[in-house]
N, C-alpha and C. Protein backbone atom coordinates (compact mmCIF):
# COMPACT_ATOMS: atom_id res chain seq x y z
N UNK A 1 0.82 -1.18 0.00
CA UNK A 1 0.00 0.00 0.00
C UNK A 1 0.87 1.25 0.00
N UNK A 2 1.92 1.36 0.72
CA UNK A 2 2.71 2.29 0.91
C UNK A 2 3.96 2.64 -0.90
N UNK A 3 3.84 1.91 -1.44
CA UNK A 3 4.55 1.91 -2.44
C UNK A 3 3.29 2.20 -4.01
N UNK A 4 1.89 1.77 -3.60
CA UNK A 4 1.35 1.81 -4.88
C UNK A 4 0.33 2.56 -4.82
N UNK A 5 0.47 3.71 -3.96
CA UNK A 5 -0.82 4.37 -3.68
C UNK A 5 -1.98 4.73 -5.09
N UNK A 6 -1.26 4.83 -6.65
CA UNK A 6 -1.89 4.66 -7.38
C UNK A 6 -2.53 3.69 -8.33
N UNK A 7 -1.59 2.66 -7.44
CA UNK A 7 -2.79 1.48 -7.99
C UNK A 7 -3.92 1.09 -7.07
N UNK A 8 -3.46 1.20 -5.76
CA UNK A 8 -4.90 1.40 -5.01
C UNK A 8 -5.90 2.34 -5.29
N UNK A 9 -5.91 3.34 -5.74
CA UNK A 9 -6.57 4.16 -5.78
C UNK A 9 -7.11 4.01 -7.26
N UNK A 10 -6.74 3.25 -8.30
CA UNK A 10 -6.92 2.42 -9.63
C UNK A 10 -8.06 1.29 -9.37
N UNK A 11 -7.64 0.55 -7.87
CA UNK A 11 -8.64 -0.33 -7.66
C UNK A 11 -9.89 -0.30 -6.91
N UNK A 12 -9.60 0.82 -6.28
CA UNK A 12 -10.99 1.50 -5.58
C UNK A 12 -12.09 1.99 -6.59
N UNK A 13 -11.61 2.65 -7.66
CA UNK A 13 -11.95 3.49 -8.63
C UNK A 13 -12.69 2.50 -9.72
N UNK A 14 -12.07 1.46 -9.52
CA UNK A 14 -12.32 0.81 -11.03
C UNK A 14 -14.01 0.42 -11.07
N UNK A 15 -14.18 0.37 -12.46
CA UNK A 15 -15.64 0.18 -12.45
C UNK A 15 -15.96 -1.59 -13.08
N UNK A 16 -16.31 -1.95 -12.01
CA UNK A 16 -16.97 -3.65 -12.05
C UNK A 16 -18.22 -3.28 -11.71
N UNK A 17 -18.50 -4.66 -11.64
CA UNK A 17 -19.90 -5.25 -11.55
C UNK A 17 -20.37 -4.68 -9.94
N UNK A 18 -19.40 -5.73 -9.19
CA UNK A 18 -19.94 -5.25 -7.81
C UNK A 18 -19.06 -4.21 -7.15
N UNK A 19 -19.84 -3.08 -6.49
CA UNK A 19 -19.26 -1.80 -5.95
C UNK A 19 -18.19 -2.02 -4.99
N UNK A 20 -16.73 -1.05 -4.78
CA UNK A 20 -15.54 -1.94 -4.12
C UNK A 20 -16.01 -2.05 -2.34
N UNK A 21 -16.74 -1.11 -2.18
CA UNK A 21 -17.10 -1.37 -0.86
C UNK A 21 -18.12 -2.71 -0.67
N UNK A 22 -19.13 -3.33 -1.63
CA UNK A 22 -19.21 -4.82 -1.22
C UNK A 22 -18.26 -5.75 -1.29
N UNK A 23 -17.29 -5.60 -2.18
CA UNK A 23 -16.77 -6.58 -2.56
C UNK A 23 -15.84 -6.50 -0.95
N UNK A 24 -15.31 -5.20 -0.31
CA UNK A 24 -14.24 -5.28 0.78
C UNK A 24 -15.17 -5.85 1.59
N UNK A 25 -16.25 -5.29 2.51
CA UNK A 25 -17.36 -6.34 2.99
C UNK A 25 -17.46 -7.49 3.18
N UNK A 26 -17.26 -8.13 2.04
CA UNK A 26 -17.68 -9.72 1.56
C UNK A 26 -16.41 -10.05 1.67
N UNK A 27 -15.32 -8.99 1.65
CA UNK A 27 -13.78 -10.04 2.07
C UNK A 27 -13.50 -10.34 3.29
N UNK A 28 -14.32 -8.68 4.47
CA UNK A 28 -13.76 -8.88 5.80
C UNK A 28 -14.85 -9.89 6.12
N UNK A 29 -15.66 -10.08 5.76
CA UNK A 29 -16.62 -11.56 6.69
C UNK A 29 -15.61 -12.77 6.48
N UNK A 30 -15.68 -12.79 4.89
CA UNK A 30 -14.57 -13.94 4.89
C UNK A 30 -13.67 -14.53 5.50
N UNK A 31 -12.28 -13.23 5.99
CA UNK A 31 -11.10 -13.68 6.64
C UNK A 31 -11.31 -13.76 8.04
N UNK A 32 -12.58 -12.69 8.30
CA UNK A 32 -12.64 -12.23 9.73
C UNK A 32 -13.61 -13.70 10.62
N UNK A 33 -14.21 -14.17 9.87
CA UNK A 33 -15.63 -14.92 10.27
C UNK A 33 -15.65 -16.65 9.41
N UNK A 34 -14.64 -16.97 9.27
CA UNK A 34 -13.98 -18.19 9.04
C UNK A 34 -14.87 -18.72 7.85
N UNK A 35 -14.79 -17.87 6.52
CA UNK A 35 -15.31 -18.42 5.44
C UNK A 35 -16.89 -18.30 5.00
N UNK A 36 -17.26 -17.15 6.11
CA UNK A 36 -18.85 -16.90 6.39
C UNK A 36 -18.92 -15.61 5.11
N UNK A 37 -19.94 -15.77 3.71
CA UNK A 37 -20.02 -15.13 2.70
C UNK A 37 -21.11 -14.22 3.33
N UNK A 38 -21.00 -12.95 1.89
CA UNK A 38 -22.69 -11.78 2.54
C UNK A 38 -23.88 -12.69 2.58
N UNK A 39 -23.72 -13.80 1.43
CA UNK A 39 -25.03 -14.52 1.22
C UNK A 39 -25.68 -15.43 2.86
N UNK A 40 -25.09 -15.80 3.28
CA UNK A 40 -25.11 -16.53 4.52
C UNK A 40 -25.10 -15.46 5.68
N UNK A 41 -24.73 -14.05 6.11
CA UNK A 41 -24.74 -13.47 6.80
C UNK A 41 -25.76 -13.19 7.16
N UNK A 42 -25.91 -12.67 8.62
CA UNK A 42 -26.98 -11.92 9.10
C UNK A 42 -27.19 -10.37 8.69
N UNK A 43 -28.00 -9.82 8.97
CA UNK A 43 -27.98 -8.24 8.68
C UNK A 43 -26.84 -7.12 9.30
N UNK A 44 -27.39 -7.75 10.78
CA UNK A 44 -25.99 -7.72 11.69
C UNK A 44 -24.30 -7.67 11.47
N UNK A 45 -24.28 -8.87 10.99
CA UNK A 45 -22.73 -9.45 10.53
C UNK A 45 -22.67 -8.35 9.36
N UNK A 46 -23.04 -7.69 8.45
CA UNK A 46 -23.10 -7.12 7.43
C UNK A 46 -22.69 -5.66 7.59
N UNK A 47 -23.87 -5.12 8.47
CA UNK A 47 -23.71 -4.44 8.95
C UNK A 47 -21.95 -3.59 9.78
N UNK A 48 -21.20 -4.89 10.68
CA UNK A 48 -20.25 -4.86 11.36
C UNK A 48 -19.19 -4.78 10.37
N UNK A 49 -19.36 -5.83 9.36
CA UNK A 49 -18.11 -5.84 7.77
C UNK A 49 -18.41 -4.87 7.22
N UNK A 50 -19.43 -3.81 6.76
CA UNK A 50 -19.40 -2.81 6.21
C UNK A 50 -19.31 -1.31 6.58
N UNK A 51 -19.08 -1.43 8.20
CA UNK A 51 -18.67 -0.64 9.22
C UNK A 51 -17.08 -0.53 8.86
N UNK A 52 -16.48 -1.57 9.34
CA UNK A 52 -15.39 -1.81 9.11
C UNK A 52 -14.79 -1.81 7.73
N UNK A 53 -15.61 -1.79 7.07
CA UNK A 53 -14.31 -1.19 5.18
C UNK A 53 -14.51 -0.09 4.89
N UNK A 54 -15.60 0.56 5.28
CA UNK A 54 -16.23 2.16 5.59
C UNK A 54 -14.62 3.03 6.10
N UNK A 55 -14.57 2.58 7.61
CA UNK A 55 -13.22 2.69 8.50
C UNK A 55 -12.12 2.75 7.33
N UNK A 56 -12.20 1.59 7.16
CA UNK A 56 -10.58 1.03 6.09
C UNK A 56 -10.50 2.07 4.68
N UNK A 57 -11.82 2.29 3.96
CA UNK A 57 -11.42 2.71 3.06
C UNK A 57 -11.08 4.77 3.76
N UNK A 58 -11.84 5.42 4.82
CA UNK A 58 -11.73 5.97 5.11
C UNK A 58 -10.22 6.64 5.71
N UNK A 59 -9.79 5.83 6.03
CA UNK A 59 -8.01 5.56 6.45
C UNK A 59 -6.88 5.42 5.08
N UNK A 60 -7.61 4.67 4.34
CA UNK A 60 -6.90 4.59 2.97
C UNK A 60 -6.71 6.14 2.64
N UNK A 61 -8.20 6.77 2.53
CA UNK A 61 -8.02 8.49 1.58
C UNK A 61 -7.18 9.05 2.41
N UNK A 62 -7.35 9.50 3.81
CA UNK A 62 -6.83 9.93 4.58
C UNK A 62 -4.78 9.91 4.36
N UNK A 63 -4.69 8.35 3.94
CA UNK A 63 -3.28 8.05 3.50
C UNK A 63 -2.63 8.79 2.22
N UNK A 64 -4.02 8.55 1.14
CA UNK A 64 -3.45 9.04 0.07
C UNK A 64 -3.10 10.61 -0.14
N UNK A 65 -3.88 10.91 1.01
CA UNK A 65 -3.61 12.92 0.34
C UNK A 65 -2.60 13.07 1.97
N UNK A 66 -1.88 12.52 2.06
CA UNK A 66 -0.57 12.43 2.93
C UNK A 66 -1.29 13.09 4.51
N UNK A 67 -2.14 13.06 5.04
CA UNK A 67 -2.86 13.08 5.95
C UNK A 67 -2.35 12.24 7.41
N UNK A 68 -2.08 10.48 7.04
CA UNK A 68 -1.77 9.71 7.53
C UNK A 68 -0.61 8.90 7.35
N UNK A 69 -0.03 8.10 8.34
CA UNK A 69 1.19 7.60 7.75
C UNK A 69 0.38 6.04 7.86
N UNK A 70 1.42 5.37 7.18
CA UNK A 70 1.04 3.70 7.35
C UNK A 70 0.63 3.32 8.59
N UNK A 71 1.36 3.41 9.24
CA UNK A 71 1.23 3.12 11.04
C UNK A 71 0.44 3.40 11.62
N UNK A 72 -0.01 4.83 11.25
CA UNK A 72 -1.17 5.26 11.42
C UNK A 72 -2.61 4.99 11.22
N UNK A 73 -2.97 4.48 9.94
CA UNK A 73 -4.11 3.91 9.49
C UNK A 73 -3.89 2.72 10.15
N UNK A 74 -2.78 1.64 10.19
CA UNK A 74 -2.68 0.31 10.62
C UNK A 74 -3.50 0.14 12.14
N UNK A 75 -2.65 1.01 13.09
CA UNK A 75 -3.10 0.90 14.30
C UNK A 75 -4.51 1.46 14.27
N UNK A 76 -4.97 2.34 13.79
CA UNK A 76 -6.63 2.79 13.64
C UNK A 76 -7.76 1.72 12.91
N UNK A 77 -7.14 0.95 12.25
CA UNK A 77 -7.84 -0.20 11.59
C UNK A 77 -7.93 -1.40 12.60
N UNK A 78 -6.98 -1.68 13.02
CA UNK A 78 -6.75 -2.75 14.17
C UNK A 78 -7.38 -2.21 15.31
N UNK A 79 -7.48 -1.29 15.63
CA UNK A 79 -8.35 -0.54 17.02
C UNK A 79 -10.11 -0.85 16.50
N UNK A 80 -10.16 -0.58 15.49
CA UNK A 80 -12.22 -0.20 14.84
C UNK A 80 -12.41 -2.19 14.27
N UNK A 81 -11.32 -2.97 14.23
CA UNK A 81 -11.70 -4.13 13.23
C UNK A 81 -11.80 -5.06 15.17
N UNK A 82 -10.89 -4.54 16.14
CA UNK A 82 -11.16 -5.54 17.16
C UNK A 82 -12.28 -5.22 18.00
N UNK A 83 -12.86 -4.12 18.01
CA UNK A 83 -14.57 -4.39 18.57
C UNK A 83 -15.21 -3.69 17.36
N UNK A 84 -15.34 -3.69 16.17
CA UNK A 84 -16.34 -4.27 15.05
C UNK A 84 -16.28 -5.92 14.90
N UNK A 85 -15.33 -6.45 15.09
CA UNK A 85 -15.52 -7.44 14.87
C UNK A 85 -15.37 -8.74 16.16
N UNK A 86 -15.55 -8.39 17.43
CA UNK A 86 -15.39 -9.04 18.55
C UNK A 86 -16.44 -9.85 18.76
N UNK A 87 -17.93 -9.20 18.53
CA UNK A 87 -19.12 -9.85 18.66
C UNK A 87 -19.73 -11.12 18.06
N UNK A 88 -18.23 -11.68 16.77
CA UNK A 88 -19.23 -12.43 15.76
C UNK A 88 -18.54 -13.82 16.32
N UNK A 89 -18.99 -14.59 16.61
CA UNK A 89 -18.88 -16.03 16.43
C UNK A 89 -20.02 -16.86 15.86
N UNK A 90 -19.27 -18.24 15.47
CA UNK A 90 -20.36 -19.34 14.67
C UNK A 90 -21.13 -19.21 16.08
N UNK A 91 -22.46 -19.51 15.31
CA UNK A 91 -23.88 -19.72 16.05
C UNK A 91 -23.91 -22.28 15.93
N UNK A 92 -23.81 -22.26 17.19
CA UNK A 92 -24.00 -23.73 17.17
C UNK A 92 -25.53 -23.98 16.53
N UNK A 93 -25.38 -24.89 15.52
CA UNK A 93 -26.98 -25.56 15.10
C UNK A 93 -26.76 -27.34 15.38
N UNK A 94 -27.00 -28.27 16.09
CA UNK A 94 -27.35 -29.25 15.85
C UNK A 94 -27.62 -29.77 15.03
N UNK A 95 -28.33 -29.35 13.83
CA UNK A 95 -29.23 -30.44 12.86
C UNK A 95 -27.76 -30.04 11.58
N UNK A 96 -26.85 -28.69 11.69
CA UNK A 96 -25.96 -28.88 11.02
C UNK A 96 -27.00 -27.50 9.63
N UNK A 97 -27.81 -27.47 9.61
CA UNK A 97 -28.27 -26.88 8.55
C UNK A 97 -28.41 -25.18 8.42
N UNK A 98 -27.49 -24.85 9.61
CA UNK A 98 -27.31 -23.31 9.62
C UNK A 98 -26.15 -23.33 9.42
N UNK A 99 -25.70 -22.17 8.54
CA UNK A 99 -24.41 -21.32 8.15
C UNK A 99 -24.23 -19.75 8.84
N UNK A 100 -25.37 -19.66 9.18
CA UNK A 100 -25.22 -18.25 10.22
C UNK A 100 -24.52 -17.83 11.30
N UNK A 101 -24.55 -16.88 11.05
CA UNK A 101 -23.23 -16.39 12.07
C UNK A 101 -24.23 -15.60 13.23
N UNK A 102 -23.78 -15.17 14.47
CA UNK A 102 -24.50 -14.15 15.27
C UNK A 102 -23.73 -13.66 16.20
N UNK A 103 -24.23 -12.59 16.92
CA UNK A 103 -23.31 -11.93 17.83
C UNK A 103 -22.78 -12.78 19.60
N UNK A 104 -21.99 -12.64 20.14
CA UNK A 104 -22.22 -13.23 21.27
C UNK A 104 -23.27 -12.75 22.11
């Protein structure tokens, strides 16, 4: 990030199908929530991942117009991603037929 600020800002920009803030969303459930997609999420869980890339991409601009240093966004991302994202664990189902996630 620190070396390609214009290709990040190439990939934020770029125009696909799905808008880059779902697609970051649908990544932090992923890594954050052990393989848990938007499709399977709660409103909730959605809600918390799109809080959190909101944050991230917000820290990104902040970087690019020299505002912030690396370290800076890093530790501010890691501060908003460990209670945005503290609440989510797998929800136990017995019968096996839930993929949902919920808060503690």
């Amino acid at each position: 990030m620190r070396a390609e600020p214009e290709l990040i800002r190439s990939v934020i920009m770029a125009e696909v199908e799905t808008p880059f803030g779902e697609r970051m969303t649908g990544l932090l459930l992923r890594v954050s929530a052990d393989g848990l997609t938007p499709e399977q999420a709660g409103e909730e869980q959605l809600d918390l991942a799109g809080s959190l890339a909101s944050v991230w991409m917000q820290e990104l601009l902040e970087m690019l117009r020299g505002r912030r240093t690396y370290d800076q966004i890093q530790r501010r991302i890691e501060t908003a991603a460990s209670r945005l994202l503290s609440g989510i664990q797998r929800r136990s189902d017995p019968s096996g037929s839930s993929g949902r996630w919920a808060p503690r």
